[in-house]
Protein backbone atom coordinates (compact mmCIF):
# COMPACT_ATOMS: atom_id res chain seq x y z
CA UNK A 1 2.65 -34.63 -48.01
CA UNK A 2 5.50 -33.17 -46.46
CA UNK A 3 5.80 -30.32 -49.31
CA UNK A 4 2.48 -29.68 -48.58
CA UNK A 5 3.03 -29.28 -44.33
CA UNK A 6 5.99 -27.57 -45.11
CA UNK A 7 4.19 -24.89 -47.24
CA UNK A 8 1.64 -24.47 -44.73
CA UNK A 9 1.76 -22.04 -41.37
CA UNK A 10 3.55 -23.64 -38.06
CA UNK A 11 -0.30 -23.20 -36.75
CA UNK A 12 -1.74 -24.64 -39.08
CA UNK A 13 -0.06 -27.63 -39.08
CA UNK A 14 -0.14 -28.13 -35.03
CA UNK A 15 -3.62 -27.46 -35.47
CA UNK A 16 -4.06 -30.30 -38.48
CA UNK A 17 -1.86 -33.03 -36.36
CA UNK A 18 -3.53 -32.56 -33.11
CA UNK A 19 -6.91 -32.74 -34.60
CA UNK A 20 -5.80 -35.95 -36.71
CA UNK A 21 -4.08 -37.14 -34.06
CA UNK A 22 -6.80 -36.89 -31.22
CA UNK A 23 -9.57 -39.90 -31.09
CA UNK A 24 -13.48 -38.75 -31.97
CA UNK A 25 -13.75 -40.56 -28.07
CA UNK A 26 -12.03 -37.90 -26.82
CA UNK A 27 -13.86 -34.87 -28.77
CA UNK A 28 -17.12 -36.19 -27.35
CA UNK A 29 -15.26 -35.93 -23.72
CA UNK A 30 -14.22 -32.31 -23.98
CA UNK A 31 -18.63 -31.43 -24.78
C-alpha cells in the first residue's frame, strides 16, 4: 500500500486519507 501512495500525486493522497479518515456522521453534517 505504501508503493501504491507513494506512486500517487501529494493531492491525491491528502484527498484519499481525509476522505478515509473522516466519519460518514460527519459528511451528513457538512449537507
Amino acid at each position: 500500500h505504501v508503493a501504491e501512495a507513494a506512486s500517487c500525486p501529494p493531492t491525491i493522497r491528502v484527498t484519499v486519507a481525509e476522505f478515509v479518515e473522516q466519519p460518514h456522521d460527519t459528511l451528513e453534517l457538512h449537507e
